[in-house]
Protein backbone atom coordinates (compact mmCIF):
# COMPACT_ATOMS: atom_id res chain seq x y z
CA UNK A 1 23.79 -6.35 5.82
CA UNK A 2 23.71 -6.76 2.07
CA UNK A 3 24.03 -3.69 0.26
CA UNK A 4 22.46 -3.27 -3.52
CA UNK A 5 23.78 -0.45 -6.62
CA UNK A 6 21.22 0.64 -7.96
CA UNK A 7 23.11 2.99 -10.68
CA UNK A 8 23.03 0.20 -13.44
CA UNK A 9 19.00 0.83 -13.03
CA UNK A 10 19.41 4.96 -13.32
CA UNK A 11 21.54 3.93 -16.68
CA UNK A 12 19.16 1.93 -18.38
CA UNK A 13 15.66 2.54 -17.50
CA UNK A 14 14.08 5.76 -17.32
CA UNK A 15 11.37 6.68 -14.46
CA UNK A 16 11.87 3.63 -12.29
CA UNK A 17 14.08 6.27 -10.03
CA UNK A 18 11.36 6.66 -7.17
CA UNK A 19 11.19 2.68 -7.15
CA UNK A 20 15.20 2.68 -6.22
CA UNK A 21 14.85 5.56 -3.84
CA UNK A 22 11.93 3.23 -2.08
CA UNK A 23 14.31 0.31 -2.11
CA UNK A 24 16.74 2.55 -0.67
CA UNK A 25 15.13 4.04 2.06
CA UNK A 26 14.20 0.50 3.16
CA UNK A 27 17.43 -0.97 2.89
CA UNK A 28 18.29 2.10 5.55
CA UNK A 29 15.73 1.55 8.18
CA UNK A 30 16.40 -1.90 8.08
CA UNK A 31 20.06 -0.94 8.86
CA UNK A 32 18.94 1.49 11.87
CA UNK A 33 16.52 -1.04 12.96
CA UNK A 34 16.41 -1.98 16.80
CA UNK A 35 18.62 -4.35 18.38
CA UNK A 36 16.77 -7.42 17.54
CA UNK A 37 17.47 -5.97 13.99
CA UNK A 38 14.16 -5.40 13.37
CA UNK A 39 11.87 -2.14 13.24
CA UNK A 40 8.79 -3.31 11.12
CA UNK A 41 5.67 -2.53 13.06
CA UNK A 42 4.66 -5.91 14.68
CA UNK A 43 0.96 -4.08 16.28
CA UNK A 44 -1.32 -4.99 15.46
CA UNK A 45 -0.80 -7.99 13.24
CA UNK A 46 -1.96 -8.07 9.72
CA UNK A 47 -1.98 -9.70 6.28
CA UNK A 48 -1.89 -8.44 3.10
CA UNK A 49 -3.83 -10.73 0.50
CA UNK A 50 -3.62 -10.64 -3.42
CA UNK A 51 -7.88 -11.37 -4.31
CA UNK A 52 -7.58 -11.10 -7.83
CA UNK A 53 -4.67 -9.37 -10.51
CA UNK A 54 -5.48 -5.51 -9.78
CA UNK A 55 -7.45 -6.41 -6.12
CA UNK A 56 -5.72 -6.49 -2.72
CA UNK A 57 -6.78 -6.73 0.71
CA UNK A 58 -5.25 -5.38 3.98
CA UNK A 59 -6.63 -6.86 7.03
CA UNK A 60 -5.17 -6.11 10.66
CA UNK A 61 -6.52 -7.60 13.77
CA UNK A 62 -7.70 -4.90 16.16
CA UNK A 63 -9.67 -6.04 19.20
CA UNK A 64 -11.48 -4.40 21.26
CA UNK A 65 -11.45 -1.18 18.84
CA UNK A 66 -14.27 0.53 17.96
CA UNK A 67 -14.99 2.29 14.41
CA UNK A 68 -14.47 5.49 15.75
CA UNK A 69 -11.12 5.04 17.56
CA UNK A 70 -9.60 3.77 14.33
CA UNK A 71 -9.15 6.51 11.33
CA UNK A 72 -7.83 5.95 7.85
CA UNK A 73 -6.00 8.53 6.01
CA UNK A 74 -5.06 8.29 2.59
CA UNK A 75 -2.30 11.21 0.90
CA UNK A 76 -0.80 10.30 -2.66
CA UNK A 77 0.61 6.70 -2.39
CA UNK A 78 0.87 6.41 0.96
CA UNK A 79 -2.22 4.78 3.23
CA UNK A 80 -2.22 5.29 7.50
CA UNK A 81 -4.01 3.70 9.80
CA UNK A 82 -4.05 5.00 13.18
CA UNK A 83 -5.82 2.97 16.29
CA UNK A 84 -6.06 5.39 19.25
CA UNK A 85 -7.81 3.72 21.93
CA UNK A 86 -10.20 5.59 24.35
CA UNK A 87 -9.01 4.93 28.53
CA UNK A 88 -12.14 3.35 30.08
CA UNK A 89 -10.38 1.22 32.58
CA UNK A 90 -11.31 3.54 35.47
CA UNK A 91 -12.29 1.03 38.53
CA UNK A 92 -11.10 -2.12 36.64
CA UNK A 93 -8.78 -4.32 38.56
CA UNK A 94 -7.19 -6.61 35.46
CA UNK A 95 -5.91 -10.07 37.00
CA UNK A 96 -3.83 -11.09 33.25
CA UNK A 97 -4.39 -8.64 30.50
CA UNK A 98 -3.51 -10.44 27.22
CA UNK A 99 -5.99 -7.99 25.05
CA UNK A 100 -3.48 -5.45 23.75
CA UNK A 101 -5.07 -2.13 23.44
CA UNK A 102 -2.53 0.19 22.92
CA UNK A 103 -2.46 2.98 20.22
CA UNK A 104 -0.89 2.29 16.81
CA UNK A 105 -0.04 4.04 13.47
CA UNK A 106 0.77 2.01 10.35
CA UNK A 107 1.59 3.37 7.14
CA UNK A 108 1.68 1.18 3.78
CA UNK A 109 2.99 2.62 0.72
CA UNK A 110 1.07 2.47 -1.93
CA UNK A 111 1.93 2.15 -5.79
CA UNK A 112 0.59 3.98 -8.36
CA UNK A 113 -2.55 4.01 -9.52
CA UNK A 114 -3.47 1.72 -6.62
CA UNK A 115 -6.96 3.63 -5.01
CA UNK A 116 -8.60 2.38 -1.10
CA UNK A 117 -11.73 1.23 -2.76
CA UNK A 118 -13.84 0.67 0.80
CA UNK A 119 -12.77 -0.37 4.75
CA UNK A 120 -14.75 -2.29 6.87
CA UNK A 121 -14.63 -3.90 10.80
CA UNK A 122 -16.45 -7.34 11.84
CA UNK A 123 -15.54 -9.37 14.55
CA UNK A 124 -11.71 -7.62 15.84
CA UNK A 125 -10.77 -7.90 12.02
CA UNK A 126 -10.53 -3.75 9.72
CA UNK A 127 -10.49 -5.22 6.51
CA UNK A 128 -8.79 -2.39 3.69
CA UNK A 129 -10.01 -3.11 -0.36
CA UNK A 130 -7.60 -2.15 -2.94
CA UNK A 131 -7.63 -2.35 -6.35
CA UNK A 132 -5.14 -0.69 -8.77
CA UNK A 133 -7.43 1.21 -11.89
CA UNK A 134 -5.24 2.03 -14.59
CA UNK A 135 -6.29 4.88 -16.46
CA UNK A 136 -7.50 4.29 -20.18
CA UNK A 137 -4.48 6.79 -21.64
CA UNK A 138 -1.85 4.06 -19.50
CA UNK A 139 -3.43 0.86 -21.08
CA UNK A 140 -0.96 -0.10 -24.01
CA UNK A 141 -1.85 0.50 -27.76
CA UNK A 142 -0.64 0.44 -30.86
CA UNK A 143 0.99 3.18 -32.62
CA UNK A 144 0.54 4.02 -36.56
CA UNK A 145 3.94 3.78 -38.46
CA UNK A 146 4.63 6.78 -41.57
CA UNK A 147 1.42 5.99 -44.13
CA UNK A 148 -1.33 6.51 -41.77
CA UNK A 149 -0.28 9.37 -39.58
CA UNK A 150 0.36 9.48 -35.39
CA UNK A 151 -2.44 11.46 -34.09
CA UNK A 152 -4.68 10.08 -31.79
CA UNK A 153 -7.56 9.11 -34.03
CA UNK A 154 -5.69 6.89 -36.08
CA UNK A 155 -4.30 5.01 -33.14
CA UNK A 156 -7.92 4.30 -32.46
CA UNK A 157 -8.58 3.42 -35.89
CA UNK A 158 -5.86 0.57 -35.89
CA UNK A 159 -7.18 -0.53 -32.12
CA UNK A 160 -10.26 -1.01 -33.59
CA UNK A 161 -9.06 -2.86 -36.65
CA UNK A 162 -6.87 -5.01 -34.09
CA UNK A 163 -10.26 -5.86 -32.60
């Protein structure tokens, strides 16, 4: 296993920390995965789609889930999903049972500013809308140089000069 410094990045750049520590803590799991070297979540399978520049969409094949046995819970950057399947198979003989309907948890980690904009299930498929909304104050502007002054209203005036 590969291993990466990140120090170089703590000398010259200046908030990116929590983006090493991520790397980090990945770089460890993958290191105290199982034997197969590999302790990813494989259930239940899913995609993760790039719809337009700021929109995203999770989908994850869950048949034979209803909407209620499947809850999503969203806490700062981090989105779970959690399948818990109801036992109905009281006086059901199966002869092959290929449908897996076992319970899951998933967890994605989420970047900033990125909101869960709406979830939905058709046909064995929860499809999860993202879309990352900047707020106005992070969108980049210019800033007035000596003459004109540095509050806030004169960075608007030049913005709207720009314009």
């Amino acid at each position: 296993m590969r291993t990466f410094d990140f120090s170089p990045l703590y000398r010259s750049a200046i908030g990116y920390d929590r983006l090493a520590n991520m790397f980090e803590r990945a770089q460890r799991s993958a290191e105290l995965g199982d034997a197969s070297g590999n302790n990813a979540p494989t259930y239940p399978p899913y995609n993760i789609e790039l719809i337009a520049d700021d929109k995203y969409r999770i989908t994850m094949a869950v048949a034979g889930f209803h909407r209620g046995e499947i809850d999503l819970e969203l806490e700062r950057d981090s989105l779970k999903v959690v399948g818990r399947k109801e036992r109905d198979e009281q006086g059901k003989t199966f002869l092959h049972r290929g449908i897996a309907a076992r319970n899951f948890e998933h967890r994605f980690q989420l970047a900033e500013h990125v909101k869960v904009v709406s979830a939905s299930l058709d046909a064995g498929l929860l499809n999860i809308e993202l879309a990352r909304e900047i707020p106005e104050a992070m969108k980049p502007r210019k800033i007035a140089i000596d003459g004109i002054g540095n509050d806030t209203n004169n960075v608007e005036v030049l913005e709207r000069r720009a314009a």
